[in-house]
C-alpha atoms as a PDB file:
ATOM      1  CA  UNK A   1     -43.652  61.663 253.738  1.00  0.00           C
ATOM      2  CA  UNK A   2     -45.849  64.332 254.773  1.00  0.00           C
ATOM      3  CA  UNK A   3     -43.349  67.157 253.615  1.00  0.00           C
ATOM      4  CA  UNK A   4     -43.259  65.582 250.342  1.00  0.00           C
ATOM      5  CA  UNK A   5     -46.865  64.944 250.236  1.00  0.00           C
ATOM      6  CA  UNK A   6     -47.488  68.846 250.990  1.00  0.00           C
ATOM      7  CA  UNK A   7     -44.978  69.862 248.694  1.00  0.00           C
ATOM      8  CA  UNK A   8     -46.247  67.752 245.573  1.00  0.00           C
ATOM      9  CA  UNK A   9     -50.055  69.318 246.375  1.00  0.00           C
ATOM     10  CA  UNK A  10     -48.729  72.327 246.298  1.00  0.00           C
ATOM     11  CA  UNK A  11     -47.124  72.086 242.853  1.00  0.00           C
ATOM     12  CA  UNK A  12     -43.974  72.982 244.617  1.00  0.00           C
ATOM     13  CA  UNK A  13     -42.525  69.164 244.018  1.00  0.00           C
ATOM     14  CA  UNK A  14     -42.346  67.494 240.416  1.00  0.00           C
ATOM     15  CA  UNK A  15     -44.561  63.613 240.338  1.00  0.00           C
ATOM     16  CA  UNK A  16     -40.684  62.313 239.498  1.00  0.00           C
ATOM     17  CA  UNK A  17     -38.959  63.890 242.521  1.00  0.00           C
ATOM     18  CA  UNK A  18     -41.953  62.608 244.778  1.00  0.00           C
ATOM     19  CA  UNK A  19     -41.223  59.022 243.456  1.00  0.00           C
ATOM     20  CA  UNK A  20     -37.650  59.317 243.572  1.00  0.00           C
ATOM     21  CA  UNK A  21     -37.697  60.243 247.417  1.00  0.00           C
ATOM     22  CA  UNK A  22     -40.218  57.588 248.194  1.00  0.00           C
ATOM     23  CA  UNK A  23     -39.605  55.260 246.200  1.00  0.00           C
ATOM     24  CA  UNK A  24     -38.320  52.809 248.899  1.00  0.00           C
ATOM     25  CA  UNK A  25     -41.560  53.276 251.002  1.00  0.00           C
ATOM     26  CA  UNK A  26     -44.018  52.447 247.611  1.00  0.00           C
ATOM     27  CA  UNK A  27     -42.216  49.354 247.079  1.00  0.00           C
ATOM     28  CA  UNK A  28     -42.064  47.948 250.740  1.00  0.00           C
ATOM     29  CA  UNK A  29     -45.881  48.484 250.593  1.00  0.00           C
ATOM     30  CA  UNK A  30     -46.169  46.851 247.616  1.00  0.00           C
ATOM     31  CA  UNK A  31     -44.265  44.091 248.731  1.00  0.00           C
ATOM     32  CA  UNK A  32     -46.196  43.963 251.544  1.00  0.00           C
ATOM     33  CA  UNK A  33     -49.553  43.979 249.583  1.00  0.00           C
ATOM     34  CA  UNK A  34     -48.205  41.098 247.455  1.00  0.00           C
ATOM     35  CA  UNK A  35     -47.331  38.601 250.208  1.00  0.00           C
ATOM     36  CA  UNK A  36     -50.693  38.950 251.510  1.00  0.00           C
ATOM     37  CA  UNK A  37     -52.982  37.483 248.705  1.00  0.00           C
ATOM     38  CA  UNK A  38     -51.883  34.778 246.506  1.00  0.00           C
ATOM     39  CA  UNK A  39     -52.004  37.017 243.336  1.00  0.00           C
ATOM     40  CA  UNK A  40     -51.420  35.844 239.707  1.00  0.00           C
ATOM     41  CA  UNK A  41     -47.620  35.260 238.853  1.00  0.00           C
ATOM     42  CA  UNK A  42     -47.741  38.298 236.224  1.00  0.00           C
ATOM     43  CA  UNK A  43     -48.361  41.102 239.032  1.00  0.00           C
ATOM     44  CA  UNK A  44     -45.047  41.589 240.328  1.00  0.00           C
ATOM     45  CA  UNK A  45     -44.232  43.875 242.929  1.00  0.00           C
ATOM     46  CA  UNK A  46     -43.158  47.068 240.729  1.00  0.00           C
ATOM     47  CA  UNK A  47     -46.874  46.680 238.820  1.00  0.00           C
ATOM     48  CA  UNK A  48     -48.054  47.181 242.426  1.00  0.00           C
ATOM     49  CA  UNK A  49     -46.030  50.508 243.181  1.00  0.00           C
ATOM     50  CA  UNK A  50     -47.547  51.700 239.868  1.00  0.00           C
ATOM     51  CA  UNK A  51     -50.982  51.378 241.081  1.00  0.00           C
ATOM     52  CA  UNK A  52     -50.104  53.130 244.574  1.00  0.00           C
ATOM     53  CA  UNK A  53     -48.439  55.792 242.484  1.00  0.00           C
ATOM     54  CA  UNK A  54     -51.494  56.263 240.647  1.00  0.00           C
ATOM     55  CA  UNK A  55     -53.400  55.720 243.596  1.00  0.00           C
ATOM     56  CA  UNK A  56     -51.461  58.916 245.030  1.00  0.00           C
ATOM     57  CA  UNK A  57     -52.005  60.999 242.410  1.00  0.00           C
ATOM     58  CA  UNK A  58     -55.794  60.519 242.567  1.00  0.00           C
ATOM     59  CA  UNK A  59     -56.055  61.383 245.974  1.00  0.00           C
ATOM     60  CA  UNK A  60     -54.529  63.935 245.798  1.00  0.00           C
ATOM     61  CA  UNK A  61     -56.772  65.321 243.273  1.00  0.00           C
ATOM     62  CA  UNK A  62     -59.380  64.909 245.999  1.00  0.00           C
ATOM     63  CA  UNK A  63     -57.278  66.192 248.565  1.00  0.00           C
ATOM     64  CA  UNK A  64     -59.248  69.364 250.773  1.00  0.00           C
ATOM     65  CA  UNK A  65     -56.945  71.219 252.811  1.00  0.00           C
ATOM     66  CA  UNK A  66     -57.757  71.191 256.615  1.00  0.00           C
ATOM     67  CA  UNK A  67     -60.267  68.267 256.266  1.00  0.00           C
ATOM     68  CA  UNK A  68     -57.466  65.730 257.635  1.00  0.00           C
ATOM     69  CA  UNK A  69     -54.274  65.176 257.616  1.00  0.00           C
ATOM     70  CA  UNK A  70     -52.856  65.023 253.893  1.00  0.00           C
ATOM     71  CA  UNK A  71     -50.264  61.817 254.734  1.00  0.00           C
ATOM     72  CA  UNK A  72     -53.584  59.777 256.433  1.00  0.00           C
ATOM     73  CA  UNK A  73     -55.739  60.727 253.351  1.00  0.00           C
ATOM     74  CA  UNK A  74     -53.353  59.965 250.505  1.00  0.00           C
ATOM     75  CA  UNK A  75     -52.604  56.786 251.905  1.00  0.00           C
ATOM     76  CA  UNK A  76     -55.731  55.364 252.824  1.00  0.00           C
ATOM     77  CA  UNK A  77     -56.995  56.276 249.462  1.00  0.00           C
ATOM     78  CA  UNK A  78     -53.956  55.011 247.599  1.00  0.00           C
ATOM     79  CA  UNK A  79     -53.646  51.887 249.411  1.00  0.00           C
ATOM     80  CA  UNK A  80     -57.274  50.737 249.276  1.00  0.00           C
ATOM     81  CA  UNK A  81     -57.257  51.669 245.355  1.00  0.00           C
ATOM     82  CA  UNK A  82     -54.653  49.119 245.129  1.00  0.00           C
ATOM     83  CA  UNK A  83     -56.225  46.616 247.619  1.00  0.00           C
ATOM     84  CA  UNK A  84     -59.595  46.590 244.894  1.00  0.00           C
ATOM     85  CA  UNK A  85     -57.539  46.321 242.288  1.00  0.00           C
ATOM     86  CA  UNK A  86     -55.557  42.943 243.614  1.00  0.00           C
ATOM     87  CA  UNK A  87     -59.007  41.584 244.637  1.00  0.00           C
ATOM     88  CA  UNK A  88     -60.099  42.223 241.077  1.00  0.00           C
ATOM     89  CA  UNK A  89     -57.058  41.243 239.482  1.00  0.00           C
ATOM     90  CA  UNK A  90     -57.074  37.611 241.986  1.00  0.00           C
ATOM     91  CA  UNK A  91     -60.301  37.093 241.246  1.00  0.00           C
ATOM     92  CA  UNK A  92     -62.015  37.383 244.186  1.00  0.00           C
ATOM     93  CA  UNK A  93     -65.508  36.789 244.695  1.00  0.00           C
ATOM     94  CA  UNK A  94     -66.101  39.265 247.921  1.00  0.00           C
ATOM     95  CA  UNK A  95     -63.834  41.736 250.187  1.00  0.00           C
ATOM     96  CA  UNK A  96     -62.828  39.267 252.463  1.00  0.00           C
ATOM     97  CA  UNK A  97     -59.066  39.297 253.048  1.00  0.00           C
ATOM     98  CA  UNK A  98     -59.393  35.148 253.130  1.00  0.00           C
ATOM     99  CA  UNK A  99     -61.303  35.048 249.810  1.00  0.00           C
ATOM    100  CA  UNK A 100     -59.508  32.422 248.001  1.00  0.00           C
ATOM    101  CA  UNK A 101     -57.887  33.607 244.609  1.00  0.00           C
ATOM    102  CA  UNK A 102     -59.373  32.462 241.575  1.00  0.00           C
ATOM    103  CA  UNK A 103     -57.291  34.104 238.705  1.00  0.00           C
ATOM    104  CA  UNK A 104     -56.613  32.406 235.244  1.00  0.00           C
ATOM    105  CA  UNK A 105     -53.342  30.190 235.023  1.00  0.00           C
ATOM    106  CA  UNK A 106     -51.322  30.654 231.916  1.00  0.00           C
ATOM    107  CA  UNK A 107     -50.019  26.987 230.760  1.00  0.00           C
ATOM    108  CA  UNK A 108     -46.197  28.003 231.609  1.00  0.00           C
ATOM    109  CA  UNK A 109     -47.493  28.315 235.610  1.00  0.00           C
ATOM    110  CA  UNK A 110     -48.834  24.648 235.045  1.00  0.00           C
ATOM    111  CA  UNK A 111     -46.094  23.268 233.322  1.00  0.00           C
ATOM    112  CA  UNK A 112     -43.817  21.971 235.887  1.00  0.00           C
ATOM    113  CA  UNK A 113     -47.431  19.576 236.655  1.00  0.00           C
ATOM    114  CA  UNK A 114     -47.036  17.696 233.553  1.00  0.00           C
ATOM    115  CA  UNK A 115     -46.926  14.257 232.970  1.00  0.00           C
ATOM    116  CA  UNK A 116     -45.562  11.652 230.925  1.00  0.00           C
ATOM    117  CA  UNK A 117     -48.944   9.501 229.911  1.00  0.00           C
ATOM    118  CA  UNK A 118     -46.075   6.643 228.280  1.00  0.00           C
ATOM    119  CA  UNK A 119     -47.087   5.499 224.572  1.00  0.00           C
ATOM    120  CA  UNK A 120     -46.111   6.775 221.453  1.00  0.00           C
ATOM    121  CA  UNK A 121     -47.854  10.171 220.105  1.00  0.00           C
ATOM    122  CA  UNK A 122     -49.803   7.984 217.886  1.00  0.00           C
ATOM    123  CA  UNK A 123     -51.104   5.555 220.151  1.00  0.00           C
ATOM    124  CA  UNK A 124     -52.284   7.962 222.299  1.00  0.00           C
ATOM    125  CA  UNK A 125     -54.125  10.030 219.101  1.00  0.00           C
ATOM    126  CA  UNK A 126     -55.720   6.417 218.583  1.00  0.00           C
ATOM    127  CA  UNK A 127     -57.280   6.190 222.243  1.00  0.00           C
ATOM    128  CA  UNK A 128     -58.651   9.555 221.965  1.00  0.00           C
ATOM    129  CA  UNK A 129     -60.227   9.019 218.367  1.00  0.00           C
ATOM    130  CA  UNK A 130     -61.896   5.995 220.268  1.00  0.00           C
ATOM    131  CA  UNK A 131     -62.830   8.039 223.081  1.00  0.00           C
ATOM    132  CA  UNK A 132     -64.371  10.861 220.952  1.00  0.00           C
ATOM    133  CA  UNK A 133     -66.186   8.297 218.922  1.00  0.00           C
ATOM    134  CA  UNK A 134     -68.659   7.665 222.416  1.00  0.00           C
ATOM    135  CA  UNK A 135     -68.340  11.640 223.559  1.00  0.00           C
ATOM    136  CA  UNK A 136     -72.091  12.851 223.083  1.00  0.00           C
ATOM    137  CA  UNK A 137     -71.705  16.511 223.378  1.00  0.00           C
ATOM    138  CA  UNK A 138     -69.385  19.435 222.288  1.00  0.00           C
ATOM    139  CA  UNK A 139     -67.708  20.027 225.806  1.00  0.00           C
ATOM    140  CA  UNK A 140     -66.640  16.532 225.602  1.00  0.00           C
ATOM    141  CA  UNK A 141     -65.446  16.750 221.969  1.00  0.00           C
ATOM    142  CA  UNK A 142     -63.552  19.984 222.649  1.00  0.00           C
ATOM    143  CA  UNK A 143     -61.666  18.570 226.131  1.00  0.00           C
ATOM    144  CA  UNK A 144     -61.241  15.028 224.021  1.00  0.00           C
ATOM    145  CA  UNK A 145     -59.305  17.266 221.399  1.00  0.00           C
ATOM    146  CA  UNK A 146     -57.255  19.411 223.806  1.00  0.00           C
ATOM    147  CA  UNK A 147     -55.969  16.294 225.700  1.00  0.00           C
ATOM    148  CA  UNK A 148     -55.140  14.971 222.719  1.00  0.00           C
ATOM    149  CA  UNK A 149     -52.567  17.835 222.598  1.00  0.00           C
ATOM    150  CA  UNK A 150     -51.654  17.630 226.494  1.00  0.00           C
ATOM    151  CA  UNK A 151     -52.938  14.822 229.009  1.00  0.00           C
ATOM    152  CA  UNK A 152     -52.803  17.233 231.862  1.00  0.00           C
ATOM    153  CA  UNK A 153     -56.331  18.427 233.256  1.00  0.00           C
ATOM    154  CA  UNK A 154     -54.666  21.975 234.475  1.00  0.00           C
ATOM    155  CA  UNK A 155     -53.040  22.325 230.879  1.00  0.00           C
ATOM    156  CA  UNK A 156     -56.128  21.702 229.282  1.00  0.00           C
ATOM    157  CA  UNK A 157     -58.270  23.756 231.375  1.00  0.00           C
ATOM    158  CA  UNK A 158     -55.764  26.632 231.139  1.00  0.00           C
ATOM    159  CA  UNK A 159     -55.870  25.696 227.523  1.00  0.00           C
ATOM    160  CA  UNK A 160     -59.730  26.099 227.092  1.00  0.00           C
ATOM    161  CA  UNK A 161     -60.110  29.670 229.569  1.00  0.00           C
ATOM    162  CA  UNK A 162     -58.068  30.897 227.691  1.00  0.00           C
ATOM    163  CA  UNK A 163     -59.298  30.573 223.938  1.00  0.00           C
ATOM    164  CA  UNK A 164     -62.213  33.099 223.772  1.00  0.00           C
ATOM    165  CA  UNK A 165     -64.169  30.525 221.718  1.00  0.00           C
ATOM    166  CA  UNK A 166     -63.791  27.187 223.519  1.00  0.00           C
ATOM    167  CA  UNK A 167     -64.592  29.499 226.712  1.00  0.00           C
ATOM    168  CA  UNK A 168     -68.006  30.448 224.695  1.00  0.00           C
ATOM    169  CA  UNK A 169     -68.315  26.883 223.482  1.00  0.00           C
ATOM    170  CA  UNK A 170     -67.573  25.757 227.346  1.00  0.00           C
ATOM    171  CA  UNK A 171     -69.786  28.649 229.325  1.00  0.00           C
ATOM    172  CA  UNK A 172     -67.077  28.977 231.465  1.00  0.00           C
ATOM    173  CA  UNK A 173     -66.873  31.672 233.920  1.00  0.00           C
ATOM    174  CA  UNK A 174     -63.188  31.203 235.604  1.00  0.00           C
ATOM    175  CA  UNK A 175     -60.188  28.703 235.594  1.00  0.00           C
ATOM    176  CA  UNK A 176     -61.405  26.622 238.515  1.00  0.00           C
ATOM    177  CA  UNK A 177     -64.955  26.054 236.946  1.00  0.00           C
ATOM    178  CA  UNK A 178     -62.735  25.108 233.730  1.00  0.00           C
ATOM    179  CA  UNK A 179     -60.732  22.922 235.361  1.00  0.00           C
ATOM    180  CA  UNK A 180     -63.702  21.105 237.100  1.00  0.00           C
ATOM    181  CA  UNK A 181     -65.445  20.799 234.058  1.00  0.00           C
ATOM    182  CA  UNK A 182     -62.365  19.161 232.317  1.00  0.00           C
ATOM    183  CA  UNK A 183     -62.131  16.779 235.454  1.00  0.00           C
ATOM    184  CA  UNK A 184     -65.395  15.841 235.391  1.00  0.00           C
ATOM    185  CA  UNK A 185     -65.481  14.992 231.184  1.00  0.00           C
ATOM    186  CA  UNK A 186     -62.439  13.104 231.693  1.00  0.00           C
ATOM    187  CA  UNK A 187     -63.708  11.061 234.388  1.00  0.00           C
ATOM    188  CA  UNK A 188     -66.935   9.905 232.571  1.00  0.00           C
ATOM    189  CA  UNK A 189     -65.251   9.573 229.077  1.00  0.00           C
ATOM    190  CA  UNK A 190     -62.498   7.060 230.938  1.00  0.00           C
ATOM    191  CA  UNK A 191     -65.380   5.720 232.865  1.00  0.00           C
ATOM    192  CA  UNK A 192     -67.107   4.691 229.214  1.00  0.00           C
ATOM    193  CA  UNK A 193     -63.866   3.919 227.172  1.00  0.00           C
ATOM    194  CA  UNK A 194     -63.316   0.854 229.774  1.00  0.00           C
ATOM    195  CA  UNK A 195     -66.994   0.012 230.010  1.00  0.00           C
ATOM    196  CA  UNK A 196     -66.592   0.024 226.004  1.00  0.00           C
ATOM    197  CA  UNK A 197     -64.451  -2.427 226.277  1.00  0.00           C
END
């Protein structure tokens, strides 16, 4: 690596030879990278060995001759580039390696959590008319509406995150506080459909 490293600052190695030749390396780190974070479903492991790759190419921008060694700098910078950017992309709240994840779930990583809530479409359009007649505010009219659609909390909460003006209408920050919220206004408008009746 250090050959090819020296060779590709010096302009004496095209950007596609360098990846061609270590390929195999970039993706083992990636892999590597991956397995260590629970990251979102869409960042696969060759998204990962794009970021290095640009995380090479940066460095070695930066790169000063005789300052250190040029394998030690390129891939320290490269691979902490990409370690920001999966703590950013995981959503993160701090640099701690055990910092849970916190990323938005599309509804197709939810799906398989789906339920059957039995009943007819109809009958179950009925309870919710009866339930939004008691909601008192819009976050309960808006979840009321989307479970309507979907009786699953996740489905819903990925539902709401991810429509830029139910999120507004919600003031909701990230998919967990989503999903919490759409626990929560579930709970209290089951909690006063039986006390209704």
């Amino acid at each position: 690596m250090e050959r090819e490293l020296t060779l590709l600052n010096r302009g004496e190695m095209t950007f596609d030879r360098f990846v061609y030749l270590t390929g195999p390396y970039w993706r083992r780190v990636a892999g590597d990278l991956r397995s260590r974070w629970e990251v979102p479903p869409a960042i696969g492991v060759e998204d990962i060995v794009q970021e290095l790759l640009l995380g090479v190419w940066t460095a070695l921008d930066k790169y000063e001759a005789g300052k250190s060694p040029i394998k030690s700098f390129v891939l320290t910078r490269a691979i902490w580039s990409v370690k920001r950017w999966l703590h950013r992309e995981r959503g993160a709240w701090g640099w701690q390696p055990k910092e849970p994840s916190r990323f938005p779930l599309s509804s197709s990583d939810t799906v398989d959590q789906y339920e059957d809530p039995g009943g007819t479409e109809q009958e179950r359009a009925v309870e919710v008319l009866e339930r939004m007649r008691v909601a008192s505010t819009d976050r309960e009219r808006v979840v009321m509406e989307r479970i309507a659609r979907c009786p699953s909390v996740d489905l819903v909460a990925a539902d709401i995150y991810s429509d830029p003006d139910a999120r507004l209408t919600m003031k909701f920050d990230n998919q967990v506080a989503a999903r919490q919220a759409v626990y929560r206004t579930v709970l209290k408008m089951a909690r006063t459909a039986e006390g209704s009746r």
